[in-house]
C-alpha atoms as a PDB file:
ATOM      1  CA  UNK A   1       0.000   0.000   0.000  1.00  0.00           C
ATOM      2  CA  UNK A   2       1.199   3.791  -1.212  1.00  0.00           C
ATOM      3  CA  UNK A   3       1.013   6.029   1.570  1.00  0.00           C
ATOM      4  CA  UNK A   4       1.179   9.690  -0.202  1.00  0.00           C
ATOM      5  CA  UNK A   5       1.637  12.596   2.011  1.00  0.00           C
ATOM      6  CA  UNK A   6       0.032  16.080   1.519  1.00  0.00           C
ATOM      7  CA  UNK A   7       1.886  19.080   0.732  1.00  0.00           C
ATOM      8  CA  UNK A   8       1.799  20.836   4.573  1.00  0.00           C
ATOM      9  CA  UNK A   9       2.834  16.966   5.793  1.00  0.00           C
ATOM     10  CA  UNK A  10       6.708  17.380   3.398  1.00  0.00           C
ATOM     11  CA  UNK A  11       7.114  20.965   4.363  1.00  0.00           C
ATOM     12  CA  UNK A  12       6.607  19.878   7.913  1.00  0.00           C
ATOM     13  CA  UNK A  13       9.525  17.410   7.150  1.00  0.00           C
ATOM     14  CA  UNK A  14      11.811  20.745   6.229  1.00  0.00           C
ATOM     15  CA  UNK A  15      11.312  22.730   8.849  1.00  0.00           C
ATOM     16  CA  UNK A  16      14.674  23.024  10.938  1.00  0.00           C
ATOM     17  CA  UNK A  17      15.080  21.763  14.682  1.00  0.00           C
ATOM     18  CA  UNK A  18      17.684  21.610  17.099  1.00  0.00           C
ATOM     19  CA  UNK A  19      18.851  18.901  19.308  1.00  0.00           C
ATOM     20  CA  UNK A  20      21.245  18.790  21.906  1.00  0.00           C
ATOM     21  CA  UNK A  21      23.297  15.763  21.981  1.00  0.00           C
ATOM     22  CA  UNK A  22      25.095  13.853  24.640  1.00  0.00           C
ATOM     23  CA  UNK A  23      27.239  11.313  24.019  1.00  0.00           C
ATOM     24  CA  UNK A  24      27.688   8.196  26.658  1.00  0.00           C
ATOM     25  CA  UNK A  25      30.688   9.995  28.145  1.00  0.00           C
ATOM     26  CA  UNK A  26      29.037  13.368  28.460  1.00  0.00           C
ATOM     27  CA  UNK A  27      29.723  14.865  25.548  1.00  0.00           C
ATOM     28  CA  UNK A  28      27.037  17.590  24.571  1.00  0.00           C
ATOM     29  CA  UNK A  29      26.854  19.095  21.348  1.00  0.00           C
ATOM     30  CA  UNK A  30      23.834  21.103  19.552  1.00  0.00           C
ATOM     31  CA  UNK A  31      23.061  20.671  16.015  1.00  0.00           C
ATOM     32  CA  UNK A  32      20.218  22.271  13.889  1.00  0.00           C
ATOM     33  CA  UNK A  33      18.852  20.098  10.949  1.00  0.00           C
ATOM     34  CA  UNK A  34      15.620  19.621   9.423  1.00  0.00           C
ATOM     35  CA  UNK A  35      13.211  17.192  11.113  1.00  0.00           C
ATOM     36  CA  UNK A  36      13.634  14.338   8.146  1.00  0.00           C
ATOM     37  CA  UNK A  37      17.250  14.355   9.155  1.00  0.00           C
ATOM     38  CA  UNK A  38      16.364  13.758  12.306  1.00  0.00           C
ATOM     39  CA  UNK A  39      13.490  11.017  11.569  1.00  0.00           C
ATOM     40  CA  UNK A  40      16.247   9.426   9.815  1.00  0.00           C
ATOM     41  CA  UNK A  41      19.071   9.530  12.687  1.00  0.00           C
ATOM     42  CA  UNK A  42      15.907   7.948  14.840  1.00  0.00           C
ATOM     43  CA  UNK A  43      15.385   5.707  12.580  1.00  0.00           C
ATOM     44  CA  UNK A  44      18.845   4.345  12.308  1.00  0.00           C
ATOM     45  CA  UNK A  45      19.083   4.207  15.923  1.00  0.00           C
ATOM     46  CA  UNK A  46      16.065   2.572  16.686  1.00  0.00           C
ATOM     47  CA  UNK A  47      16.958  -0.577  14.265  1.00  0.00           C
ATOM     48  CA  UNK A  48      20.556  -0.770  16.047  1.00  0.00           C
ATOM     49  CA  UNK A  49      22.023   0.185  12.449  1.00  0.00           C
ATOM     50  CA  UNK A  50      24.128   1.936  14.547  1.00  0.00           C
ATOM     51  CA  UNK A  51      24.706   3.535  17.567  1.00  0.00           C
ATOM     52  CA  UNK A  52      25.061   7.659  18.850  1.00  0.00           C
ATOM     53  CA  UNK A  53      27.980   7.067  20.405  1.00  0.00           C
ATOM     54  CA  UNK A  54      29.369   5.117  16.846  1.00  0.00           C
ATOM     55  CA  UNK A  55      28.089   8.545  15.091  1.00  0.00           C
ATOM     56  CA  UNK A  56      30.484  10.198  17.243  1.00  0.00           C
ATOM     57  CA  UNK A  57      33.235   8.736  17.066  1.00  0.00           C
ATOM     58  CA  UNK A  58      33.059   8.954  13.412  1.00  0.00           C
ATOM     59  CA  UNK A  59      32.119  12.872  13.271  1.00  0.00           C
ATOM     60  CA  UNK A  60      35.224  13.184  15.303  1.00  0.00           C
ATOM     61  CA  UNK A  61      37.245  11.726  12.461  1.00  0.00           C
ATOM     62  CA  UNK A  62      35.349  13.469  10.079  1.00  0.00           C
ATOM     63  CA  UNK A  63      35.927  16.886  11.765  1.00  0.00           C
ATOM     64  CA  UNK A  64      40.073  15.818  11.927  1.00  0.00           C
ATOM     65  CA  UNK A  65      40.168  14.874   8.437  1.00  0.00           C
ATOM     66  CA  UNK A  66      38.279  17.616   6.924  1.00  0.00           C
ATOM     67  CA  UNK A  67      38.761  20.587   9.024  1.00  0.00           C
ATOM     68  CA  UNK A  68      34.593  21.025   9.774  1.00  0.00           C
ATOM     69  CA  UNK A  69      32.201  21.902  12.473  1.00  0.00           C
ATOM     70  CA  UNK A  70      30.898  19.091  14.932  1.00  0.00           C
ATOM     71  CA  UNK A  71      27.519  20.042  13.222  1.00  0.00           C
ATOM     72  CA  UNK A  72      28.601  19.902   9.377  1.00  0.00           C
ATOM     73  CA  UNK A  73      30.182  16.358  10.347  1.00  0.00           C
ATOM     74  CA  UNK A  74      27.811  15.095  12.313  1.00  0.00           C
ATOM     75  CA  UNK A  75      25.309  15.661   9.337  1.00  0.00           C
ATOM     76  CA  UNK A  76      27.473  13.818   7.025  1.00  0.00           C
ATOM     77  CA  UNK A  77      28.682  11.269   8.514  1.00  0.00           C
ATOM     78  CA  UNK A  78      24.448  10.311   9.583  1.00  0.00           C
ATOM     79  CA  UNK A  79      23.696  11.013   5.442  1.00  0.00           C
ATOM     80  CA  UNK A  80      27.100   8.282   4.475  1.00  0.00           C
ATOM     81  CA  UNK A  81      25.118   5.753   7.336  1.00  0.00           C
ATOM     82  CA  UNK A  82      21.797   6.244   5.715  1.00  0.00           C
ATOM     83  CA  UNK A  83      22.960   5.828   2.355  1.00  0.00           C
ATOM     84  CA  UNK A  84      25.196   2.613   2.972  1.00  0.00           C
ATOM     85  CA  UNK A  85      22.063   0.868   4.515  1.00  0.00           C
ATOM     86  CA  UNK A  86      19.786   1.366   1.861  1.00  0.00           C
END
């Protein structure tokens, strides 16, 4: 079954929200992306794809290797999950 979703429902999808996040050893960091980014970090989470503290390890390499913000990194390296599982 298709489920289609109205206009208001995607533009919800696009509208941007911040988080604060805390890593298991207390890290805290606060990153604004739009709420489909964040459905799909949820997502990946909830079907132990992979774990927060996994996403930060790997934004921490990210930021080393490519001179970026905990935020810019963070976003990428969630996007290069999501695409690998699909």
């Amino acid at each position: 079954m298709i489920n289609f979703m109205t206009e208001r429902e995607m533009e919800d999808l696009l509208v941007s929200e911040r988080r604060e996040l805390v890593s298991s050893g207390g890290d805290r960091q606060v990153v604004t992306a739009d709420r489909l980014f964040w459905l799909r970090l949820d997502l990946l989470l909830q079907a132990f794809i992979t774990t927060l503290d996994d996403v930060y390890r790997y934004t921490y390499m990210d930021m080393a290797a490519q001179n970026t913000s905990f935020a810019d990194s963070f976003k990428a390296v969630v996007v290069y999950i999501d695409n690998r599982v699909q």
